[in-house]
N, C-alpha and C. Protein backbone atom coordinates (compact mmCIF):
# COMPACT_ATOMS: atom_id res chain seq x y z
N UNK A 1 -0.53 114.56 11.12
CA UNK A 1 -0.95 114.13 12.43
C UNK A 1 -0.37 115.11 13.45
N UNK A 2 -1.15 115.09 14.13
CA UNK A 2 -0.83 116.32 15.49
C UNK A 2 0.33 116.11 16.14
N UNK A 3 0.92 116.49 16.97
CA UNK A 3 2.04 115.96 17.89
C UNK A 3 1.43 115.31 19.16
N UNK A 4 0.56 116.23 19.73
CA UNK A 4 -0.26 115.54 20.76
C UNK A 4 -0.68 113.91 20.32
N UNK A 5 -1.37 113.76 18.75
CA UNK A 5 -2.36 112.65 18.75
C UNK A 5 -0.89 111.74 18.67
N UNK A 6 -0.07 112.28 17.93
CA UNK A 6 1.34 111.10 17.93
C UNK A 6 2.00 110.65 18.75
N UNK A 7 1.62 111.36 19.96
CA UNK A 7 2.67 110.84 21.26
C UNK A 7 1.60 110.32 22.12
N UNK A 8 0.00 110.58 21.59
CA UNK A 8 -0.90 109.40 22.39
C UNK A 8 -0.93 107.96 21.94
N UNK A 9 -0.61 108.01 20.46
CA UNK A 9 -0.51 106.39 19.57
C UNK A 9 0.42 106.04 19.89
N UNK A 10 1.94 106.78 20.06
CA UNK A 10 3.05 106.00 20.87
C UNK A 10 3.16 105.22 21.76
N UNK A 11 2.32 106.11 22.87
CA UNK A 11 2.76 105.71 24.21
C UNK A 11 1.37 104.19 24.54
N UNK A 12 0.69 104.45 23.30
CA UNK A 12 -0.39 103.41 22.96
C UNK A 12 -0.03 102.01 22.97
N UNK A 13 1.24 102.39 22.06
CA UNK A 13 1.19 100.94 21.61
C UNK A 13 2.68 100.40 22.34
N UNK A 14 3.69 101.59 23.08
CA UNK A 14 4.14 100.82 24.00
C UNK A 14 3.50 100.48 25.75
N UNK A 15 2.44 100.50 25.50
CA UNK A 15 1.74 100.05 26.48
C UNK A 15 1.50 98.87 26.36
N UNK A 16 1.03 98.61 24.78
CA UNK A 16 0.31 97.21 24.45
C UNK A 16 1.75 96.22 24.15
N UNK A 17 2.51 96.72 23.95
CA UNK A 17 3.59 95.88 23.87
C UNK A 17 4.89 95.45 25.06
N UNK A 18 4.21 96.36 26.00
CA UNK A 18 4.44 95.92 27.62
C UNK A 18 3.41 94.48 28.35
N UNK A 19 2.40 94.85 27.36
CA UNK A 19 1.53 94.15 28.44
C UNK A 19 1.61 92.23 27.90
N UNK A 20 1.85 92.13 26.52
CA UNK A 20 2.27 90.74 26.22
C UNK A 20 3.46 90.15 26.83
N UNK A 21 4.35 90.58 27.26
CA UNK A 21 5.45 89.87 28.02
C UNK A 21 5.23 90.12 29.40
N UNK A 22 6.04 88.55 29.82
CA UNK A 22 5.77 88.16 31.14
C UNK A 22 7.21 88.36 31.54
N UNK A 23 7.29 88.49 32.87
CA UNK A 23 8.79 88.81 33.19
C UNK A 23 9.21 87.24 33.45
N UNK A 24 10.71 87.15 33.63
CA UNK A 24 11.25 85.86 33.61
C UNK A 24 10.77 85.54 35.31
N UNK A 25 10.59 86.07 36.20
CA UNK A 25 10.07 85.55 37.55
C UNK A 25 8.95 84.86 37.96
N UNK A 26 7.73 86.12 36.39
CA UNK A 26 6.68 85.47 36.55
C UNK A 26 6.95 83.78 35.63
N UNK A 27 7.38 84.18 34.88
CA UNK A 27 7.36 82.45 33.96
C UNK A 27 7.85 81.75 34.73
N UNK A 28 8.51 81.97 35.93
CA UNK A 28 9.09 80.66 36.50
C UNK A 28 8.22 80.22 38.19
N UNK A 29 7.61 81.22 38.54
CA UNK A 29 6.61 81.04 39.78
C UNK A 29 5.35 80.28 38.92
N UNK A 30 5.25 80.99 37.57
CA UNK A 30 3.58 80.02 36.63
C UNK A 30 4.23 78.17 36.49
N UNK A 31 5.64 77.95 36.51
CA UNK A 31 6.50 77.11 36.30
C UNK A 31 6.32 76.31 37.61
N UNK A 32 6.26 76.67 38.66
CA UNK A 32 6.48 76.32 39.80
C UNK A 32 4.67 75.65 40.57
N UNK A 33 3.73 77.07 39.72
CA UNK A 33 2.73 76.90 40.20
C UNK A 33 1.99 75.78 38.92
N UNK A 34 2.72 75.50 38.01
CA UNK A 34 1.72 73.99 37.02
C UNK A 34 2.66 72.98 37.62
N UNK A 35 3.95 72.54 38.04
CA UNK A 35 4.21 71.66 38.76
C UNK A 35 3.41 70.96 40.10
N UNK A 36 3.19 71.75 40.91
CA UNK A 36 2.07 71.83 42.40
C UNK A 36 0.80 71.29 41.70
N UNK A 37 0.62 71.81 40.55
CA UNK A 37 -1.25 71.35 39.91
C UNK A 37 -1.22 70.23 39.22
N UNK A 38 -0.07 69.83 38.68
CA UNK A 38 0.69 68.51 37.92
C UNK A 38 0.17 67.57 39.16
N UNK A 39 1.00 67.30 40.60
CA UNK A 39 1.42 66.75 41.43
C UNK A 39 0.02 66.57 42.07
N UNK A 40 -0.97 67.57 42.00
CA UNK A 40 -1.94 67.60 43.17
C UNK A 40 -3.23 66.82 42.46
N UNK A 41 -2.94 66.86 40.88
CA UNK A 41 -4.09 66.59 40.30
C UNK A 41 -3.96 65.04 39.15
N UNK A 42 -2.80 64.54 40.00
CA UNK A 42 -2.19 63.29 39.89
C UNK A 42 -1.97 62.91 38.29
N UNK A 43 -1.62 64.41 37.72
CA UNK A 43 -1.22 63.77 36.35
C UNK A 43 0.13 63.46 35.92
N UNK A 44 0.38 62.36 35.51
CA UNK A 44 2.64 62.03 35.77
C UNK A 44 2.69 62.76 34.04
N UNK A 45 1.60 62.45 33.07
CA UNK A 45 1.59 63.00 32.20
C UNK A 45 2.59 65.18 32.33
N UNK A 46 1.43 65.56 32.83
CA UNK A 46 1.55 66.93 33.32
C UNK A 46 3.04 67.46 33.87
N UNK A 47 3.15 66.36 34.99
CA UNK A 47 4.61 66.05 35.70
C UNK A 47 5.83 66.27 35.24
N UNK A 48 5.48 65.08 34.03
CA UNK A 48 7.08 65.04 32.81
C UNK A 48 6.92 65.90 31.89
N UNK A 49 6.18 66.94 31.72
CA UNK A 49 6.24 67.96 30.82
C UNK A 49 6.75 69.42 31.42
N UNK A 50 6.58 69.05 32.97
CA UNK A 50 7.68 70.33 33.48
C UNK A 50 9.15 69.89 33.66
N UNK A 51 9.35 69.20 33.20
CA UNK A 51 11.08 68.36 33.50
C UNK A 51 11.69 68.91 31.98
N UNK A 52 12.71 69.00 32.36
CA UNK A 52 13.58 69.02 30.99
C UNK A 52 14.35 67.94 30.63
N UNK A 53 14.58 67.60 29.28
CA UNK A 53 15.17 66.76 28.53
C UNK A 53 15.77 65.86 29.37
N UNK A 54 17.06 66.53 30.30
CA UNK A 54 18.16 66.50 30.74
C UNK A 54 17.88 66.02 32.34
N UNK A 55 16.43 66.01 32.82
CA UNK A 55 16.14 66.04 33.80
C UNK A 55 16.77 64.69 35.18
N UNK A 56 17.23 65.07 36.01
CA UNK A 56 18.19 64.49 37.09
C UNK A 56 17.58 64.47 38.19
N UNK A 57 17.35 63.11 38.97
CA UNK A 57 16.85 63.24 40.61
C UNK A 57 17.92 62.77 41.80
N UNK A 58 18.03 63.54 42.41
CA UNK A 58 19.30 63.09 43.47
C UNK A 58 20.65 62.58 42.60
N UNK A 59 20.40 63.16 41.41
CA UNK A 59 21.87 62.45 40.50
C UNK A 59 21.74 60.98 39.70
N UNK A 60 20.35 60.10 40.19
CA UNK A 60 20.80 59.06 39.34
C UNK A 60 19.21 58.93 38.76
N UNK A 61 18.26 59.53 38.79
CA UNK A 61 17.36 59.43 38.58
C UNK A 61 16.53 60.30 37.19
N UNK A 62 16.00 59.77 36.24
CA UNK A 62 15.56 60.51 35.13
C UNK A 62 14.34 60.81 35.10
N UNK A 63 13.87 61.15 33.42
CA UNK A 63 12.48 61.47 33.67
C UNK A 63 12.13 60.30 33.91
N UNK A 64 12.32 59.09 33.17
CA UNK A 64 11.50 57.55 33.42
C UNK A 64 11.05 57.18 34.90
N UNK A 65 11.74 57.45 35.48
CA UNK A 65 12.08 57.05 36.67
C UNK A 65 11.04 57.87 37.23
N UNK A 66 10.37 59.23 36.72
CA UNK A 66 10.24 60.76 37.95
C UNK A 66 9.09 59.57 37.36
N UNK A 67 8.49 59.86 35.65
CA UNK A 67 7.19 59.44 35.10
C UNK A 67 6.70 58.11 36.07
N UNK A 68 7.57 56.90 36.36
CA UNK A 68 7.51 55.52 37.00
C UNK A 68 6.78 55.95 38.35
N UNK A 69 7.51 56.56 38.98
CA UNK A 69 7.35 56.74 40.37
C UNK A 69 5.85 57.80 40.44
N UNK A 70 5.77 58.36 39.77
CA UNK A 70 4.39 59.51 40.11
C UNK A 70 3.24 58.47 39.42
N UNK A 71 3.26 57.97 38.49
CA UNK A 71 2.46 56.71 38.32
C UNK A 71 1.63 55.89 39.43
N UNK A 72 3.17 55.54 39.85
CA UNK A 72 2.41 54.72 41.02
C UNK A 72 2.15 55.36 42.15
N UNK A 73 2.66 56.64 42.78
CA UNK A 73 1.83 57.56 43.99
C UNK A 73 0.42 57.58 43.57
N UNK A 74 0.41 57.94 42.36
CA UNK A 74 -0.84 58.37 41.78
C UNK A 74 -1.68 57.28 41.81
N UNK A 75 -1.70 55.81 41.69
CA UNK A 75 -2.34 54.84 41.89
C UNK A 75 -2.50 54.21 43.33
N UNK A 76 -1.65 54.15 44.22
CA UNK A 76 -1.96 54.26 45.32
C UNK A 76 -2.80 55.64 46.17
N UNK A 77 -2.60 56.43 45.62
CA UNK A 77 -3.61 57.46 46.46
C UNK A 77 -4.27 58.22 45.45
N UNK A 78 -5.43 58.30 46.19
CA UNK A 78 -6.84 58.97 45.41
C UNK A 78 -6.74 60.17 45.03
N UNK A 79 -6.19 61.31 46.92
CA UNK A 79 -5.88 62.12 46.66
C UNK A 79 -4.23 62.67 47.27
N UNK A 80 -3.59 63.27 46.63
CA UNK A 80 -2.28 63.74 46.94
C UNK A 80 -2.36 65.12 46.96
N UNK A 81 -1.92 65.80 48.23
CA UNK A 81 -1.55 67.30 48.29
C UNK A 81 -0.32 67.55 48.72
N UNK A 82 0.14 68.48 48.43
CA UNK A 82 1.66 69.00 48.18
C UNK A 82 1.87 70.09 49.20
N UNK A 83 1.88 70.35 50.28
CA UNK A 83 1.87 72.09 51.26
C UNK A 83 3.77 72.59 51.01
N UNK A 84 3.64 73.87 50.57
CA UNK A 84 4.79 74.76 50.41
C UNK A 84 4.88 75.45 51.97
N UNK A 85 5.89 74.78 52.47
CA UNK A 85 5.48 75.13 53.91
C UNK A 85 6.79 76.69 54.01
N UNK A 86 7.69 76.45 53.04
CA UNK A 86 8.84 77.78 52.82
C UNK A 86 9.18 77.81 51.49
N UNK A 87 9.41 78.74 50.97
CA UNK A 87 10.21 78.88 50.03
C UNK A 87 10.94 80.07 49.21
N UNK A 88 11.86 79.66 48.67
CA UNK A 88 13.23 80.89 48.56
C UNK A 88 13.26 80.42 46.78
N UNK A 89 13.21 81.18 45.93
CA UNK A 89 13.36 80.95 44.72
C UNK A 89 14.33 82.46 43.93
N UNK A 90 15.44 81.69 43.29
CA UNK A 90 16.14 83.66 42.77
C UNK A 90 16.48 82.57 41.68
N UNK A 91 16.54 84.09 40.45
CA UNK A 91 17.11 83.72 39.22
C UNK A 91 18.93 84.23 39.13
N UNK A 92 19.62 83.57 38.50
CA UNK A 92 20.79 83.58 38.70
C UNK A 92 21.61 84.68 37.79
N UNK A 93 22.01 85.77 38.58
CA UNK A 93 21.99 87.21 37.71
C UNK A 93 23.12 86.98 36.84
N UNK A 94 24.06 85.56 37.06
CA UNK A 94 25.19 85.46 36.31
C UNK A 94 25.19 84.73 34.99
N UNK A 95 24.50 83.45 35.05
CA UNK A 95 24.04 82.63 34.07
C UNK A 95 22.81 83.09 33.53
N UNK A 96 22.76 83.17 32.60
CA UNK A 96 21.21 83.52 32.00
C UNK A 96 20.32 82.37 31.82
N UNK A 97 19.16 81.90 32.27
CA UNK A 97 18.55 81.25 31.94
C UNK A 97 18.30 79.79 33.09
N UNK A 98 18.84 80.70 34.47
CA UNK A 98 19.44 79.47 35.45
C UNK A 98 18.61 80.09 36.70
N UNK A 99 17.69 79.05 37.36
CA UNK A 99 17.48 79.50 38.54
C UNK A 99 17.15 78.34 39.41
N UNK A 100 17.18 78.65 40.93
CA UNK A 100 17.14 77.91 41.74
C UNK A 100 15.76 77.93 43.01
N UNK A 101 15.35 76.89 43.39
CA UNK A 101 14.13 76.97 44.21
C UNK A 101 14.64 76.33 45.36
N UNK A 102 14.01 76.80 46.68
CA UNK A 102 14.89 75.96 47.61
C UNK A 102 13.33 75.90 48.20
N UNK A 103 12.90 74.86 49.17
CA UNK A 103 11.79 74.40 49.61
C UNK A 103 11.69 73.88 51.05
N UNK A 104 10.70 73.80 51.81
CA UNK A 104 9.80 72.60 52.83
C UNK A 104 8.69 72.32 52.36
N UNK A 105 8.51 71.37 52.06
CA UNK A 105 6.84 71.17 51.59
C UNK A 105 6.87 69.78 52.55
N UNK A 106 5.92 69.81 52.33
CA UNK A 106 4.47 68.28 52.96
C UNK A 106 3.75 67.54 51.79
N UNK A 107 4.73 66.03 51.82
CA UNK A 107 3.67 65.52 50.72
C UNK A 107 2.61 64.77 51.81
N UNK A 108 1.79 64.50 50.64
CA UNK A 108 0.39 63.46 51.60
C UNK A 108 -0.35 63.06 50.72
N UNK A 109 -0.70 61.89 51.03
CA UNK A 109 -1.49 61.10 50.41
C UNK A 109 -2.72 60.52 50.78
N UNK A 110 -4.04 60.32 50.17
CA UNK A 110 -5.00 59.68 50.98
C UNK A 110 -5.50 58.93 50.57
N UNK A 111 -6.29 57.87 50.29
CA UNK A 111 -6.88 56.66 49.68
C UNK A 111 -8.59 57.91 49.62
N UNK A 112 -9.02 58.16 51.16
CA UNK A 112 -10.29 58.94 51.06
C UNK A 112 -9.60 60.76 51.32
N UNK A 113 -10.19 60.96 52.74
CA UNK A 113 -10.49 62.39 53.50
C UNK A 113 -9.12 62.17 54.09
N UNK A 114 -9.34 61.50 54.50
CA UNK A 114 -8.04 61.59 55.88
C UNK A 114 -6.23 60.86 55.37
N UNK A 115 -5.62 62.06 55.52
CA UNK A 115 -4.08 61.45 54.80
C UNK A 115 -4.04 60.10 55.43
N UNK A 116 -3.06 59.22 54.55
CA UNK A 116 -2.50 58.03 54.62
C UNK A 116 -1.33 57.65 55.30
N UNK A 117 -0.43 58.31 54.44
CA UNK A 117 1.05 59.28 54.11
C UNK A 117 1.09 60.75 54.40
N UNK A 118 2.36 61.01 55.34
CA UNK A 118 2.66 62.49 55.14
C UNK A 118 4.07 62.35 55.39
N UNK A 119 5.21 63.32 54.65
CA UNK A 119 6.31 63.22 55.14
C UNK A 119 6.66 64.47 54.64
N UNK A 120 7.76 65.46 55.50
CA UNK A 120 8.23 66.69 55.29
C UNK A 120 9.51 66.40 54.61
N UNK A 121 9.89 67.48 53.77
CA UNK A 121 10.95 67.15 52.60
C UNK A 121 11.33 68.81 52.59
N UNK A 122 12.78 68.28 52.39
CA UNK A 122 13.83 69.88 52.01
C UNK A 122 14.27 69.41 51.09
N UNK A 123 13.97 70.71 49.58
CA UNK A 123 13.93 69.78 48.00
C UNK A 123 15.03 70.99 47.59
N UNK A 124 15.34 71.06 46.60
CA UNK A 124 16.10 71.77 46.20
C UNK A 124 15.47 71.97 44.18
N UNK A 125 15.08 72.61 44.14
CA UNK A 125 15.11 72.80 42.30
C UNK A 125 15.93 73.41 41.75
N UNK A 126 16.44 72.91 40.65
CA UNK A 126 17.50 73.65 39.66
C UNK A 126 16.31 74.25 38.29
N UNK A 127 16.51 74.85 37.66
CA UNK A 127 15.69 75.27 36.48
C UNK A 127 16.62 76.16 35.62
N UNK A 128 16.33 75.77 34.29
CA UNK A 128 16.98 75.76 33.09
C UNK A 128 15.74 76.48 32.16
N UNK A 129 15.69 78.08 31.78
CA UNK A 129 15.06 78.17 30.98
C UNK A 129 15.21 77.61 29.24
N UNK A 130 14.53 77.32 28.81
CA UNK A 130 14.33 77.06 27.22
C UNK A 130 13.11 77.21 26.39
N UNK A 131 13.43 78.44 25.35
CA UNK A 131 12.43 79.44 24.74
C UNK A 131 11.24 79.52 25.60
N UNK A 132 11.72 80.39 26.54
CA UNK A 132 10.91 81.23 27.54
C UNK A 132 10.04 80.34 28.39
N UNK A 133 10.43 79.21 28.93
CA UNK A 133 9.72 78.20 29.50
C UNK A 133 10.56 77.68 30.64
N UNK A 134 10.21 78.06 31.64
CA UNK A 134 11.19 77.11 32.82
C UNK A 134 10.66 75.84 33.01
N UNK A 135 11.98 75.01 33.00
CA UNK A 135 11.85 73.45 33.10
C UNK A 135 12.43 72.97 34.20
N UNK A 136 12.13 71.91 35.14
CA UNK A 136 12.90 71.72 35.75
C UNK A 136 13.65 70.46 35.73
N UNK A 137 15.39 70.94 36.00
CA UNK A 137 16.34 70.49 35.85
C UNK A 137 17.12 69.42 36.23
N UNK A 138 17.25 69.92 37.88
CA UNK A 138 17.73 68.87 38.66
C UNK A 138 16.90 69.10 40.25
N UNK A 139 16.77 68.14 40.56
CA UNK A 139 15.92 67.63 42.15
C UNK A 139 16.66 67.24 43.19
N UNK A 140 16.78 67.47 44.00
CA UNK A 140 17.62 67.16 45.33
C UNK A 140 16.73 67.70 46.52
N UNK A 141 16.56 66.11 47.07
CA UNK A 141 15.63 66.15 48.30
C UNK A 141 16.41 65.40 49.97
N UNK A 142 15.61 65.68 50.93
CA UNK A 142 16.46 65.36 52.56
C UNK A 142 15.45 65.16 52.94
């Protein structure tokens, strides 16, 4: 084999083996962005599958509790939208596998067209990767 054709199959196939991995920022913004589609598209199913095991709300609250409560938003309103009105998200260069989301969003709720419910919230996310999947951890809201 040529040298030329060998350093075109090289650089071939570390191309192709660049392009299957996702960086840990993107897995955790795709993390961030099926939570928002969980929430908006009223599945508690969807919901408790971005939570981890371990999952904590304001400290006393679990998944049962997250699953309980999005249940019933979800049955009281038809439609629910979520607005990211700020947000600050970094992975934690010290801990591996640890990152944090800091937020303003707008929940709302509507029976039809016109919200029901709206209330502004400063949330806080903790996230815990596990085999390449960000989950989220712990919740803390104002």
């Amino acid at each position: 084999m040529s040298p030329t054709r060998c350093i075109t199959l090289l650089m071939l196939v570390l191309l192709l083996a660049g392009c299957g991995q996702q960086s840990a920022d993107e897995r955790l913004n795709q993390s961030l962005t099926q939570l928002q589609e969980a929430i908006e598209s009223r599945s508690a199913d969807q919901l408790v599958a971005r939570l981890h095991p371990d999952f904590m709300a304001n400290q006393q609250y679990d998944r049962d509790w997250a699953r309980r409560t999005a249940s019933l938003l979800f049955l009281q309103n038809q439609r629910v939208n979520l607005l990211v009105i700020s947000q600050q998200t970094s992975i934690d260069p010290v801990y591996t596998g640890q990152a944090r989301t800091q937020a303003q969003i707008n929940l709302s709720g509507a029976q039809r067209f016109i919200p029901d419910s709206t209330r502004l919230y400063s949330v806080t996310l903790n996230w815990l990767e596990e085999d390449g999947e960000w989950l989220l951890h712990r919740l803390t809201w104002e």
